[in-house]
PDB file of N, CA and C in Angstrom:
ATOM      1  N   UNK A   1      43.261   5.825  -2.132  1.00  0.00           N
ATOM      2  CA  UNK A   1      42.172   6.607  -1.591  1.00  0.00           C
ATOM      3  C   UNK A   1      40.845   5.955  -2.002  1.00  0.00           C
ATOM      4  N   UNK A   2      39.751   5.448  -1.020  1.00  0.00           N
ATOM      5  CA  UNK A   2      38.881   4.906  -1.644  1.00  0.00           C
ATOM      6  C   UNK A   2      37.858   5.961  -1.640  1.00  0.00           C
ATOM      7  N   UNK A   3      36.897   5.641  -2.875  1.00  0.00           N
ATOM      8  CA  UNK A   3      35.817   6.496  -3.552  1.00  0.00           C
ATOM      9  C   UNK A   3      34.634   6.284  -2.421  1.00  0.00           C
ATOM     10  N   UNK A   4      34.339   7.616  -2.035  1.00  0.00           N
ATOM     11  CA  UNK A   4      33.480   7.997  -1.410  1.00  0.00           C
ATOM     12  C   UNK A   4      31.719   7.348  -2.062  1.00  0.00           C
ATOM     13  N   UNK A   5      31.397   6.448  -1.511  1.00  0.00           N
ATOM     14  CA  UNK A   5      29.908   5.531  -2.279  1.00  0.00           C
ATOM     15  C   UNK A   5      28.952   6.505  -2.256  1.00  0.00           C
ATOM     16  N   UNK A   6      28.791   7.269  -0.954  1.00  0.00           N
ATOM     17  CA  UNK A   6      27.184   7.818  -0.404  1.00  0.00           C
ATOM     18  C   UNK A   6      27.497   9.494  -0.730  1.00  0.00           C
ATOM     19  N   UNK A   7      26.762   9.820  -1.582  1.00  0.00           N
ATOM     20  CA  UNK A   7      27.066  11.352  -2.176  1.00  0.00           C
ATOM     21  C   UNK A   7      25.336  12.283  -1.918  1.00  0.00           C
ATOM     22  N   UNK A   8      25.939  13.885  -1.720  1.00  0.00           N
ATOM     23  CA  UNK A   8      24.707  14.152  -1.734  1.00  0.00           C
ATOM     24  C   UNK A   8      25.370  15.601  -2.602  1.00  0.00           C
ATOM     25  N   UNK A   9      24.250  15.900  -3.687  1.00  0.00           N
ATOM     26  CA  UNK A   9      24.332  17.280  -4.323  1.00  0.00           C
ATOM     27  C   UNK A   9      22.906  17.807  -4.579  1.00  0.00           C
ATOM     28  N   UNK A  10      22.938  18.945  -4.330  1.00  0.00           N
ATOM     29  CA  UNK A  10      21.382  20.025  -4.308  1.00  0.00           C
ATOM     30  C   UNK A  10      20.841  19.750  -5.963  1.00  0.00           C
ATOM     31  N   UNK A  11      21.989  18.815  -7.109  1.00  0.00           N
ATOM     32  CA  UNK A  11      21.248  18.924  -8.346  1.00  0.00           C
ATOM     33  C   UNK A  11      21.065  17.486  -8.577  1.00  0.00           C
ATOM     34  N   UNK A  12      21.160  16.373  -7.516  1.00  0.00           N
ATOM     35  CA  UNK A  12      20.872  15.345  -7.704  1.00  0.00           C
ATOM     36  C   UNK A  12      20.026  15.203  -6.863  1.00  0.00           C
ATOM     37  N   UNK A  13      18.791  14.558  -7.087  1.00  0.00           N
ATOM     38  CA  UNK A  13      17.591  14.065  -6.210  1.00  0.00           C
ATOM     39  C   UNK A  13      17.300  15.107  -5.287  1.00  0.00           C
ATOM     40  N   UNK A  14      17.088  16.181  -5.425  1.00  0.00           N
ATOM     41  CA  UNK A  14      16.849  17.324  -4.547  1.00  0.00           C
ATOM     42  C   UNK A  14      17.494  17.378  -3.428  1.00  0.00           C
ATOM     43  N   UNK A  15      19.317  16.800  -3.374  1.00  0.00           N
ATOM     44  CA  UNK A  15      19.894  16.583  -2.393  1.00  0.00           C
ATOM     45  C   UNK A  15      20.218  15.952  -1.571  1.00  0.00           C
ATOM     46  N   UNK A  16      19.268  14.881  -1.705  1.00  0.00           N
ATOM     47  CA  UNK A  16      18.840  13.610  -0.751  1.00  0.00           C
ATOM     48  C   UNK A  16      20.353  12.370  -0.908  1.00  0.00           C
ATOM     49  N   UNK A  17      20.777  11.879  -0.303  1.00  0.00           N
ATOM     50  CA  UNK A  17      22.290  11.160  -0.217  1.00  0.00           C
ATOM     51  C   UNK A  17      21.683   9.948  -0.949  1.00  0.00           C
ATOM     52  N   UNK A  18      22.419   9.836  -2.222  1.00  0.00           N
ATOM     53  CA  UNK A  18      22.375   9.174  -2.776  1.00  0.00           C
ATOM     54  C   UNK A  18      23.752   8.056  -3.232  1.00  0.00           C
ATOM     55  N   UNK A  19      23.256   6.976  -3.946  1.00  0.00           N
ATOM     56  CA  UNK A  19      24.665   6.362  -3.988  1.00  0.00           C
ATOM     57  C   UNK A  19      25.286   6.880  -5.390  1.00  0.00           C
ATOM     58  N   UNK A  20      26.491   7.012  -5.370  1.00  0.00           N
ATOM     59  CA  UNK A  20      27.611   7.568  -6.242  1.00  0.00           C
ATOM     60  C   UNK A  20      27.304   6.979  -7.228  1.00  0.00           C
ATOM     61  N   UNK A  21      27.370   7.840  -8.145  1.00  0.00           N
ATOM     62  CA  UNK A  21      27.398   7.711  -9.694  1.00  0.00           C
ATOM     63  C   UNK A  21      26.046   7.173 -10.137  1.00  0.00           C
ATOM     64  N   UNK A  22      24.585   7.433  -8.965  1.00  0.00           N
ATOM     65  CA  UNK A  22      23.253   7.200  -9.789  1.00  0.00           C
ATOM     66  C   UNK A  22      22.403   7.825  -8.823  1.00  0.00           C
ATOM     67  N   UNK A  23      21.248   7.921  -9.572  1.00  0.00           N
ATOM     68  CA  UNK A  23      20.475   8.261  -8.408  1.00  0.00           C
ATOM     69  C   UNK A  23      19.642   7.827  -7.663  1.00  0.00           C
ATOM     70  N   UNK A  24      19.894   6.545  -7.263  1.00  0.00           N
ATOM     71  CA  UNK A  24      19.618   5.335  -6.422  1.00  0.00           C
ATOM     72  C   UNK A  24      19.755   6.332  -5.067  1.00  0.00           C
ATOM     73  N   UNK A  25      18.923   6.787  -4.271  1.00  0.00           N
ATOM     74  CA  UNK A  25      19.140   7.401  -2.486  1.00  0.00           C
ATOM     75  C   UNK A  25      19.397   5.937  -1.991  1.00  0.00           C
ATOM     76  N   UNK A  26      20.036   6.933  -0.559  1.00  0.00           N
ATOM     77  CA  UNK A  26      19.771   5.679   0.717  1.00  0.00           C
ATOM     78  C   UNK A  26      18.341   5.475   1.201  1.00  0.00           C
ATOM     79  N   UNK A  27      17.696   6.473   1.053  1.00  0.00           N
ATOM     80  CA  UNK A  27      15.743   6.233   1.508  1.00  0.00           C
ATOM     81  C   UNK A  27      15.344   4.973   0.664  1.00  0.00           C
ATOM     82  N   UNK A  28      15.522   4.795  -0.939  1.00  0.00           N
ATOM     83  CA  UNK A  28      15.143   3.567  -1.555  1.00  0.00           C
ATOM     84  C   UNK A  28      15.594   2.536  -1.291  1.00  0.00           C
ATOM     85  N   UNK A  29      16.719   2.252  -1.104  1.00  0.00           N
ATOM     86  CA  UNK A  29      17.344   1.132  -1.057  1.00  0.00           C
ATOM     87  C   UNK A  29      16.932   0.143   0.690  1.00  0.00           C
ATOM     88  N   UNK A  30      16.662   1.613   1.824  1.00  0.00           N
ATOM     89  CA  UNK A  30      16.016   0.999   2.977  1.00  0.00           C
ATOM     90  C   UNK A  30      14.810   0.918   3.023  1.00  0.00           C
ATOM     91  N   UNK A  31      14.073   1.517   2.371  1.00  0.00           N
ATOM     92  CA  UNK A  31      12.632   1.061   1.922  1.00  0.00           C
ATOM     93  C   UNK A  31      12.208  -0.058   1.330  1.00  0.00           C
ATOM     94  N   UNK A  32      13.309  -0.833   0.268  1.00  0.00           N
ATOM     95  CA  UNK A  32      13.004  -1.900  -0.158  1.00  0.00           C
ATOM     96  C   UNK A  32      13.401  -3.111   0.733  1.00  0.00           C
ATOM     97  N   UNK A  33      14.480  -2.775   1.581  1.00  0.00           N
ATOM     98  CA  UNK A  33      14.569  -3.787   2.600  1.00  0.00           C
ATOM     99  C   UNK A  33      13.717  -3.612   3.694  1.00  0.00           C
ATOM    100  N   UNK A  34      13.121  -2.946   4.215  1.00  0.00           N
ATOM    101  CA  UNK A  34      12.089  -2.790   4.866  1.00  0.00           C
ATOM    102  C   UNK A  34      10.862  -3.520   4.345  1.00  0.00           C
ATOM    103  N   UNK A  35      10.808  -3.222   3.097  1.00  0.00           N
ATOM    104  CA  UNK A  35       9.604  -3.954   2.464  1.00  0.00           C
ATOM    105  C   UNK A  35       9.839  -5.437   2.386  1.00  0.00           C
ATOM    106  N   UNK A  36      11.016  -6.157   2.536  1.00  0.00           N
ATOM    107  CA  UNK A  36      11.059  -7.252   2.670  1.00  0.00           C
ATOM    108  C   UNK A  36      12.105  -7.526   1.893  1.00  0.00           C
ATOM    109  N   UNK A  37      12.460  -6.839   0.781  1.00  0.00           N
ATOM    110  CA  UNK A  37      13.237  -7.390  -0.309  1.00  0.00           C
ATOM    111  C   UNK A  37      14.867  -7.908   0.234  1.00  0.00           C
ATOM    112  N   UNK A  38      15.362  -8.523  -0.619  1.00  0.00           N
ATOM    113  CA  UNK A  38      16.873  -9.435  -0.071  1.00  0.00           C
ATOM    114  C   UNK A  38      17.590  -8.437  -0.702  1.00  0.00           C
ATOM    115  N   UNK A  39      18.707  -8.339  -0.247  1.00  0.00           N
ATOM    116  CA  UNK A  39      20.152  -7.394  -1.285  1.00  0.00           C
ATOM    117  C   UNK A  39      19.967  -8.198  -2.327  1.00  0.00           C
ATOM    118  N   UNK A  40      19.912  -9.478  -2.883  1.00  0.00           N
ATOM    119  CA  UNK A  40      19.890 -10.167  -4.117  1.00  0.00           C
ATOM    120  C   UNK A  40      18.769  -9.250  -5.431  1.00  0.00           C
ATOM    121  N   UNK A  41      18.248  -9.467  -4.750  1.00  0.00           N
ATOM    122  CA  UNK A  41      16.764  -8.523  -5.557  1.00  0.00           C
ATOM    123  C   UNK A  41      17.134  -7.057  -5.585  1.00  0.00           C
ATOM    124  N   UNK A  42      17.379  -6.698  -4.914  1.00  0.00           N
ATOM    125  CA  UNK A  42      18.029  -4.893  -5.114  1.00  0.00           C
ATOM    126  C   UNK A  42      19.153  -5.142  -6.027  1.00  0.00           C
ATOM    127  N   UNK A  43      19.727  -5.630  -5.658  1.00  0.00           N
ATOM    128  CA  UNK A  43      20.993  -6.105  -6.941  1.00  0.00           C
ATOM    129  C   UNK A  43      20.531  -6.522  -7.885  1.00  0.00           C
ATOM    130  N   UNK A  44      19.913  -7.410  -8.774  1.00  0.00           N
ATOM    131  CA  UNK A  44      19.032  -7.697  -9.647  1.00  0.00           C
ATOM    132  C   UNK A  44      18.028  -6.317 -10.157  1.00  0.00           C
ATOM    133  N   UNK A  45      17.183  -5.727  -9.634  1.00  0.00           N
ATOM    134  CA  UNK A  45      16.681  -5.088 -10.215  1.00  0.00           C
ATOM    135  C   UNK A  45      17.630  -3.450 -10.269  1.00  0.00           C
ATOM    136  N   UNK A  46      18.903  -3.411  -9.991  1.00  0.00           N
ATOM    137  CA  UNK A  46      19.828  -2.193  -9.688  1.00  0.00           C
ATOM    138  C   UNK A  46      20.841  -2.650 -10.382  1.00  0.00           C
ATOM    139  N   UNK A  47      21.319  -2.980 -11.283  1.00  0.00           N
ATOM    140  CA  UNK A  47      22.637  -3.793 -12.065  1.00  0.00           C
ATOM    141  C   UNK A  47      24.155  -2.902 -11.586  1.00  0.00           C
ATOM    142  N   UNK A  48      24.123  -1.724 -11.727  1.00  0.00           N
ATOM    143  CA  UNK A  48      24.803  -0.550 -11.553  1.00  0.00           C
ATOM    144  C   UNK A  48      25.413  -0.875  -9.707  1.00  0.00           C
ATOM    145  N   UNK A  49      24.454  -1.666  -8.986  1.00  0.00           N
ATOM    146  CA  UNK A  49      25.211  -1.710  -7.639  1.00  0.00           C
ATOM    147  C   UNK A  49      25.696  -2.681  -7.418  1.00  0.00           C
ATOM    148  N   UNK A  50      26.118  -2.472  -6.351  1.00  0.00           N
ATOM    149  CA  UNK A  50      26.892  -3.611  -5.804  1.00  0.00           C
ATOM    150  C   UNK A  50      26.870  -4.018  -4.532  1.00  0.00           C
ATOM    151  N   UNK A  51      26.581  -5.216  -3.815  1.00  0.00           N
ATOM    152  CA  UNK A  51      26.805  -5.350  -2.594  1.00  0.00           C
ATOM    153  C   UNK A  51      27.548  -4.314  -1.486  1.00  0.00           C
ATOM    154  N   UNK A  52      28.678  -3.857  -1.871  1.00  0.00           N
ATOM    155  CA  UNK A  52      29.364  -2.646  -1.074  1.00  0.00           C
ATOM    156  C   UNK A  52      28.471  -1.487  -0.907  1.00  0.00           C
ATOM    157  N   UNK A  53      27.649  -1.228  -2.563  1.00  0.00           N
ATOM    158  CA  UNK A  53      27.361  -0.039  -2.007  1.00  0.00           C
ATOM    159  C   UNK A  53      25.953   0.002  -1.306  1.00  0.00           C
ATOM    160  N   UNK A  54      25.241  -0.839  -1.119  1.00  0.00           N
ATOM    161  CA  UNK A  54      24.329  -1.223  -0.768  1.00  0.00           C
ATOM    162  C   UNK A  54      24.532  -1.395   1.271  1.00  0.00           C
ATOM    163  N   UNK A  55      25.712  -1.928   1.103  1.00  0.00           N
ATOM    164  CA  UNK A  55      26.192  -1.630   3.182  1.00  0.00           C
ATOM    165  C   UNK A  55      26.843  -0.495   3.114  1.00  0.00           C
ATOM    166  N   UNK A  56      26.946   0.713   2.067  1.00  0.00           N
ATOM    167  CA  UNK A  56      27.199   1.760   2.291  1.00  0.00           C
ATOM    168  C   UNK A  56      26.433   2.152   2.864  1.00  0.00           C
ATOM    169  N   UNK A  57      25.104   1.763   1.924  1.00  0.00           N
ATOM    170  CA  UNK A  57      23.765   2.913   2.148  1.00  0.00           C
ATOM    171  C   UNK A  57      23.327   2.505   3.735  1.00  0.00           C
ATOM    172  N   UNK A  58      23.438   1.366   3.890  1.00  0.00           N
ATOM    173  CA  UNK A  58      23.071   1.101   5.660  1.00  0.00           C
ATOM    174  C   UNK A  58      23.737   2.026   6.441  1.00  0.00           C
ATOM    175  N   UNK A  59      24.926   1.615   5.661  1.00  0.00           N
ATOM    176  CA  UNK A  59      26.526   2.231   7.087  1.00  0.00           C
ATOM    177  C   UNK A  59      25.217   3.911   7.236  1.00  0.00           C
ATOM    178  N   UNK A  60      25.337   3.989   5.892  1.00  0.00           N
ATOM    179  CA  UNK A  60      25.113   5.805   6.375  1.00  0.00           C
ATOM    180  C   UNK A  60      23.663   6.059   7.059  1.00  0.00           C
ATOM    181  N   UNK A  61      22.495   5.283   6.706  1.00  0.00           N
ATOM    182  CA  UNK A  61      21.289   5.549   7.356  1.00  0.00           C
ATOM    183  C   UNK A  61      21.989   5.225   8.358  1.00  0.00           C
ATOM    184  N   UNK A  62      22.599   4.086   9.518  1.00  0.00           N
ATOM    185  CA  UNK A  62      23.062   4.328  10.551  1.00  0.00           C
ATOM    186  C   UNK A  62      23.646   5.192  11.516  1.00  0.00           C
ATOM    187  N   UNK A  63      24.528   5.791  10.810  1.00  0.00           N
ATOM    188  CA  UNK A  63      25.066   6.585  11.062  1.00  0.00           C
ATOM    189  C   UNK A  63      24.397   7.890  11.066  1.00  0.00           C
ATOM    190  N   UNK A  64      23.468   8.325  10.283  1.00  0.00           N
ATOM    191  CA  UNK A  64      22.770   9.375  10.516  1.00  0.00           C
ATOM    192  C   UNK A  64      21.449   9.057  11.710  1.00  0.00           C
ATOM    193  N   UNK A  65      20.864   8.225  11.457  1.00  0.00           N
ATOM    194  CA  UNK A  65      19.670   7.998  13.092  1.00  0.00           C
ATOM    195  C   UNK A  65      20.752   8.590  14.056  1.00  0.00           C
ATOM    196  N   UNK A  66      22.081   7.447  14.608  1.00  0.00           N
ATOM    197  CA  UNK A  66      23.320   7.662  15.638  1.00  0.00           C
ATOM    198  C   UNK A  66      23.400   9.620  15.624  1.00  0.00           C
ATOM    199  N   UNK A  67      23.254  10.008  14.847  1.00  0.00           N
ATOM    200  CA  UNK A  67      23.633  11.529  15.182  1.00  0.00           C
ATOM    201  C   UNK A  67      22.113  12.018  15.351  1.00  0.00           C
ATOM    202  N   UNK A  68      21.137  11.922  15.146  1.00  0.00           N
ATOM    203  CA  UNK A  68      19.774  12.168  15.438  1.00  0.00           C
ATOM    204  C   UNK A  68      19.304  12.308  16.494  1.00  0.00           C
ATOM    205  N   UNK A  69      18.893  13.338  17.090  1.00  0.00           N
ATOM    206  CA  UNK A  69      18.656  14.081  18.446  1.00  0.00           C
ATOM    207  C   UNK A  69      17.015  13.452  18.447  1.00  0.00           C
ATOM    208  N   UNK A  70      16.637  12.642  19.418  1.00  0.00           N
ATOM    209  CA  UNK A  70      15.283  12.517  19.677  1.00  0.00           C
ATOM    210  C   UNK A  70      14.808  13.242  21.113  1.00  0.00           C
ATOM    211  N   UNK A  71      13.582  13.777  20.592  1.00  0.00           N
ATOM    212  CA  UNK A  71      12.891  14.622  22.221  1.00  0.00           C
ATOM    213  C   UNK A  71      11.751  13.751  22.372  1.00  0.00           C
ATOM    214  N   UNK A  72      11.883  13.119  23.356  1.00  0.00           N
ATOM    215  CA  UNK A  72      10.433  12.010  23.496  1.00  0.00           C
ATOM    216  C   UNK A  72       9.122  12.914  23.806  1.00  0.00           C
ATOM    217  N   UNK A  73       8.091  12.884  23.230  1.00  0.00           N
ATOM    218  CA  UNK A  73       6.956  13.422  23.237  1.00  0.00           C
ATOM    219  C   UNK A  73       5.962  12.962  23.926  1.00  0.00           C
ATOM    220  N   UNK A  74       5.115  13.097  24.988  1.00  0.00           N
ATOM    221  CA  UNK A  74       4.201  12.574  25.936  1.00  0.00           C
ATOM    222  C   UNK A  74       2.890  12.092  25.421  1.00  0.00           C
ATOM    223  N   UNK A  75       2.688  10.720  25.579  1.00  0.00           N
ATOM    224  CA  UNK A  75       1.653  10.470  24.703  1.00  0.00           C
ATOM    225  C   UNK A  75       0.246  10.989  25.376  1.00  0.00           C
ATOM    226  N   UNK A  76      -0.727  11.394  24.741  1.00  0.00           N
ATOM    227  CA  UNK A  76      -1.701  12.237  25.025  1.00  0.00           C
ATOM    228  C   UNK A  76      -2.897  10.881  25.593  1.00  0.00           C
ATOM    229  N   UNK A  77      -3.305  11.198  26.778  1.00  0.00           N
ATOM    230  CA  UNK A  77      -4.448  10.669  27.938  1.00  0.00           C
ATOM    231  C   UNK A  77      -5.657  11.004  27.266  1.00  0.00           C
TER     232      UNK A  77
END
C-alpha cells in the first residue's frame, strides 16, 4: 500500500494540503517554482523531501485546477 504524500488536516497549516509528515504545503513548493527555483534547490533547502514528493505536490495542484470550475468574467469597456 503506498503512503499517501499530499495530506490535509484542520491542525496542520490551517488545513491547507500539505506534504506528509511536514508542513511544507503544495502552495510553497509551486510558488518557489514559479519563482524560478529548480527541484534541486527545493531539495537542498527542504532536506526532509524528496523528488517524489515534490511531483506529488504538482500531481495534486494539477489535479485540483482539473476539478476547478471557471466562470469567465467580461472584461469591463
Amino acid at each position: 500500500m503506498e503512503r499517501k504524500l499530499i495530506v490535509s488536516d484542520p491542525g496542520v497549516m490551517m488545513g491547507k494540503a500539505v506534504i506528509a509528515g511536514t508542513r511544507i504545503t503544495v502552495e510553497l513548493v509551486i510558488e518557489k517554482l514559479a519563482a524560478g527555483e529548480t527541484v534541486e534547490q527545493i531539495l537542498d533547502a527542504h532536506p526532509r523531501l524528496t523528488r517524489g514528493m515534490v511531483q506529488a505536490a504538482l500531481t495534486f495542484a494539477a489535479e485540483a485546477l482539473r476539478a476547478d470550475v471557471v466562470y469567465p468574467i467580461a472584461e469591463a469597456t
